[in-house]
Protein backbone atom coordinates (compact mmCIF):
# COMPACT_ATOMS: atom_id res chain seq x y z
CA UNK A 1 -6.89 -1.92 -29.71
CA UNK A 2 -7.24 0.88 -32.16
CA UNK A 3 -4.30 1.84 -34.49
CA UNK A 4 -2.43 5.27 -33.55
CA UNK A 5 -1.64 6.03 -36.70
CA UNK A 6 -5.13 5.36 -38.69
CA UNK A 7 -7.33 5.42 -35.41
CA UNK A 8 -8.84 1.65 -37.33
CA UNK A 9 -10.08 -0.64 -34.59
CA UNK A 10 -8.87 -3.99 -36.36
CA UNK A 11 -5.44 -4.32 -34.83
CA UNK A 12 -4.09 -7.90 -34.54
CA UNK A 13 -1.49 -9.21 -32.08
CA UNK A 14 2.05 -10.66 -33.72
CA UNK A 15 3.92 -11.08 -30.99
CA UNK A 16 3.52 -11.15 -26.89
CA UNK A 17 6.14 -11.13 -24.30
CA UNK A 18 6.14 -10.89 -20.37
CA UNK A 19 8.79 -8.13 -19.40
CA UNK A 20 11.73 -9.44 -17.35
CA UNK A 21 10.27 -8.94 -14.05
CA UNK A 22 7.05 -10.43 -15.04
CA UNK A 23 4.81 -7.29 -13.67
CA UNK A 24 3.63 -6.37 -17.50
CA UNK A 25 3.56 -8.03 -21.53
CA UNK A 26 4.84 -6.27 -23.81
CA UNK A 27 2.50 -6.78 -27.30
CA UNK A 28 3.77 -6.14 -31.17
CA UNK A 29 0.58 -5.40 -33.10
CA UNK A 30 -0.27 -5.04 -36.31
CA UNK A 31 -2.69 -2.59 -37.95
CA UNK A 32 -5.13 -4.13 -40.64
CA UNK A 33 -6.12 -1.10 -42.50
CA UNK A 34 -2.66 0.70 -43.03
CA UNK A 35 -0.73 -2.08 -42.38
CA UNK A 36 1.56 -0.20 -39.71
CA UNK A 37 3.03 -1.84 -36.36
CA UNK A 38 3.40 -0.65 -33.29
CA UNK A 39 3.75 -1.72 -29.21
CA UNK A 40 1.67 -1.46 -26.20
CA UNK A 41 2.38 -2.60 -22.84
CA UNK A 42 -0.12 -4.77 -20.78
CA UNK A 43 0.07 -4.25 -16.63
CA UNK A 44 -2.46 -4.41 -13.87
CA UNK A 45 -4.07 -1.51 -12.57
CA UNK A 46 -4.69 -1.65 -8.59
CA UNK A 47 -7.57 0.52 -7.22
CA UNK A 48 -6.98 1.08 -3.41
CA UNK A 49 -9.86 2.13 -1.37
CA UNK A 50 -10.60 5.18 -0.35
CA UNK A 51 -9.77 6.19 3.55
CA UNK A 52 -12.82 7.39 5.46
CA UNK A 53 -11.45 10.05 8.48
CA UNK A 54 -13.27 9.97 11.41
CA UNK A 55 -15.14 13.11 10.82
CA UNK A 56 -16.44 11.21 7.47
CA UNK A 57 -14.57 12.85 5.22
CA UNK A 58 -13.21 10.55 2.34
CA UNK A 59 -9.22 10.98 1.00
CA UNK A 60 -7.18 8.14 -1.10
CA UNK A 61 -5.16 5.80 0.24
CA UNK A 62 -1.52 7.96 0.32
CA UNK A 63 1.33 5.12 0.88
CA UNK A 64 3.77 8.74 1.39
CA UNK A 65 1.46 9.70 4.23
CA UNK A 66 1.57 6.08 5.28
CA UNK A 67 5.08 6.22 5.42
CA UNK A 68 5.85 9.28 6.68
CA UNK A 69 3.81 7.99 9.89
CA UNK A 70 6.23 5.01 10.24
CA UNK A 71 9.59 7.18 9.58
CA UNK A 72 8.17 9.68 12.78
CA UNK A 73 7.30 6.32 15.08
CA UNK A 74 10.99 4.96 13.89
CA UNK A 75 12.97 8.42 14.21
CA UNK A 76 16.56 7.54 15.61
CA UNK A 77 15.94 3.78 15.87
CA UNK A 78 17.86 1.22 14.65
CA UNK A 79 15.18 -0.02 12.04
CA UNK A 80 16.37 -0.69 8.88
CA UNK A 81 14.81 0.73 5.67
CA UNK A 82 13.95 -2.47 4.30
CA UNK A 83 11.78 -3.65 7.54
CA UNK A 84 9.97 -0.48 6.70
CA UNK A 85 9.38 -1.24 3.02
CA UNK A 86 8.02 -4.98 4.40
CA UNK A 87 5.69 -3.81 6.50
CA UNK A 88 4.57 -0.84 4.12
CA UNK A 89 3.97 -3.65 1.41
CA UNK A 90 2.39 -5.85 4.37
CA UNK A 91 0.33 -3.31 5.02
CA UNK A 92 -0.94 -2.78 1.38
CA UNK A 93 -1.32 -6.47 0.52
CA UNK A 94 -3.59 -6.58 3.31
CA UNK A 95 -5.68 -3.56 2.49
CA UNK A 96 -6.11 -4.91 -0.86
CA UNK A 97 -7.04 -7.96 -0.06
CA UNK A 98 -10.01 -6.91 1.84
CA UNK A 99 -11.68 -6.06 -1.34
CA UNK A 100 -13.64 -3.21 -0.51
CA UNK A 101 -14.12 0.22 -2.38
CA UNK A 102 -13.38 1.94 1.50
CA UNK A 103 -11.81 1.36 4.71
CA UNK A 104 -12.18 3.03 7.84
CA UNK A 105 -8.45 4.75 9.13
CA UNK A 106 -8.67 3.44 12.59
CA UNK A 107 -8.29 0.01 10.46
CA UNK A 108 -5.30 1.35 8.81
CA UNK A 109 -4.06 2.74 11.78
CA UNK A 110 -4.79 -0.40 14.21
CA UNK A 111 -2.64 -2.21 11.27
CA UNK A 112 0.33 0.17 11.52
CA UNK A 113 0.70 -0.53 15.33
CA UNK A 114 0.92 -4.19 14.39
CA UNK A 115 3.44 -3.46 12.14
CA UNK A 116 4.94 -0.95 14.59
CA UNK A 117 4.64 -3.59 17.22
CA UNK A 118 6.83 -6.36 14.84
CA UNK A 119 9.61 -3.42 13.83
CA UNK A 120 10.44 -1.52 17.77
CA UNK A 121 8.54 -1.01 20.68
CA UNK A 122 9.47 2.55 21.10
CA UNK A 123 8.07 3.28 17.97
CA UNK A 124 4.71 1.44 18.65
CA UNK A 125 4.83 3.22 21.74
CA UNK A 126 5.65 6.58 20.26
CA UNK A 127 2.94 5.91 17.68
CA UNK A 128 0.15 4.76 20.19
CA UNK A 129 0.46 7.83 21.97
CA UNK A 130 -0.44 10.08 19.75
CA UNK A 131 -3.11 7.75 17.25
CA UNK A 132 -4.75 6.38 20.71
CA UNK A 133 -3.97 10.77 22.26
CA UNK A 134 -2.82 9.73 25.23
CA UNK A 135 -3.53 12.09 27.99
CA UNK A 136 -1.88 10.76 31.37
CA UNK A 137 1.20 8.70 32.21
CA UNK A 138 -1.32 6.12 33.28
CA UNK A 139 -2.04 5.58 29.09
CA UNK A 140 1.85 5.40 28.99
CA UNK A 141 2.01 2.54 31.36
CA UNK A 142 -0.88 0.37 30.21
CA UNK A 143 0.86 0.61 26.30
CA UNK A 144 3.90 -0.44 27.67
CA UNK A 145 2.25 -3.64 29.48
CA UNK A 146 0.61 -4.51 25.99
CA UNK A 147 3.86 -4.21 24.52
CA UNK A 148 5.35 -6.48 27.34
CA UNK A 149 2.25 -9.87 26.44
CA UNK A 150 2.92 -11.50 23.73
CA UNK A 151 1.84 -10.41 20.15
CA UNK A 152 -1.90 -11.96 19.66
CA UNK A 153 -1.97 -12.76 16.03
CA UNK A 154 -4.44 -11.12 14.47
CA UNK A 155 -5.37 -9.59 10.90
């Protein structure tokens, strides 16, 4: 780590400390050539993939965009805010884990409806209808039906 104050790259360590919540250290150093200290902060840096669109465009991942899609499935149901937050972070973890450097948003949409599908079945319904652009009543019906069988589990 090179000193702020004399830009010298031999900077030593005196003290380390994990912050309370455990999500970063906190690090005292010590600066060799001026003899200054000062602190820097230690955290981990998450790179989420990039979302292809089906017309092969490329955006980032947007966890406002992803959540703005669950508040419109959820409008006026009795979901609570913190079911939301789950799922978001459900969602996320799982994105993440596949490890890749892009994803495909039919994947990320398939994996809102099974969140959707866990939180209300009006929402899932209400969010099928327009991801899957429903065009009869017959689309309706056969969502509904899904709804109705069991949940497969699947990732």
């Amino acid at each position: 780590m090179k000193c702020p104050f004399c830009s010298s790259p031999d900077t030593q360590v005196i003290d380390s400390r994990v912050s309370d919540e455990g999500d970063s250290i906190r690090r005292r150093r010590k600066c060799a050539g001026c003899s200054k200290r000062f602190t820097t902060y230690e955290t981990v840096e998450l790179r989420m993939p990039q979302v292809v669109k089906q017309d092969g465009t490329r955006a980032e991942f947007d966890l406002d965009r992803l959540r703005t899609g669950f508040m419109r499935a959820l409008h006026k149901r009795p979901v609570p805010t913190q079911m939301v937050d789950e799922a978001i972070a459900t969602i996320t973890q799982d994105v993440l884990a596949l490890g890749e450097r892009e994803i495909e948003s039919r994947r990320v949409g398939e994996m809102v409806m099974r969140e959707l599908r866990k939180l209300d079945q009006v929402a899932y319904i209400r969010f099928a209808s327009v991801y899957r652009s429903f065009e009869g009543v017959d689309d309706f019906q056969d969502a509904i039906k899904e709804v109705q069988r069991p949940a497969t589990r699947e990732k």
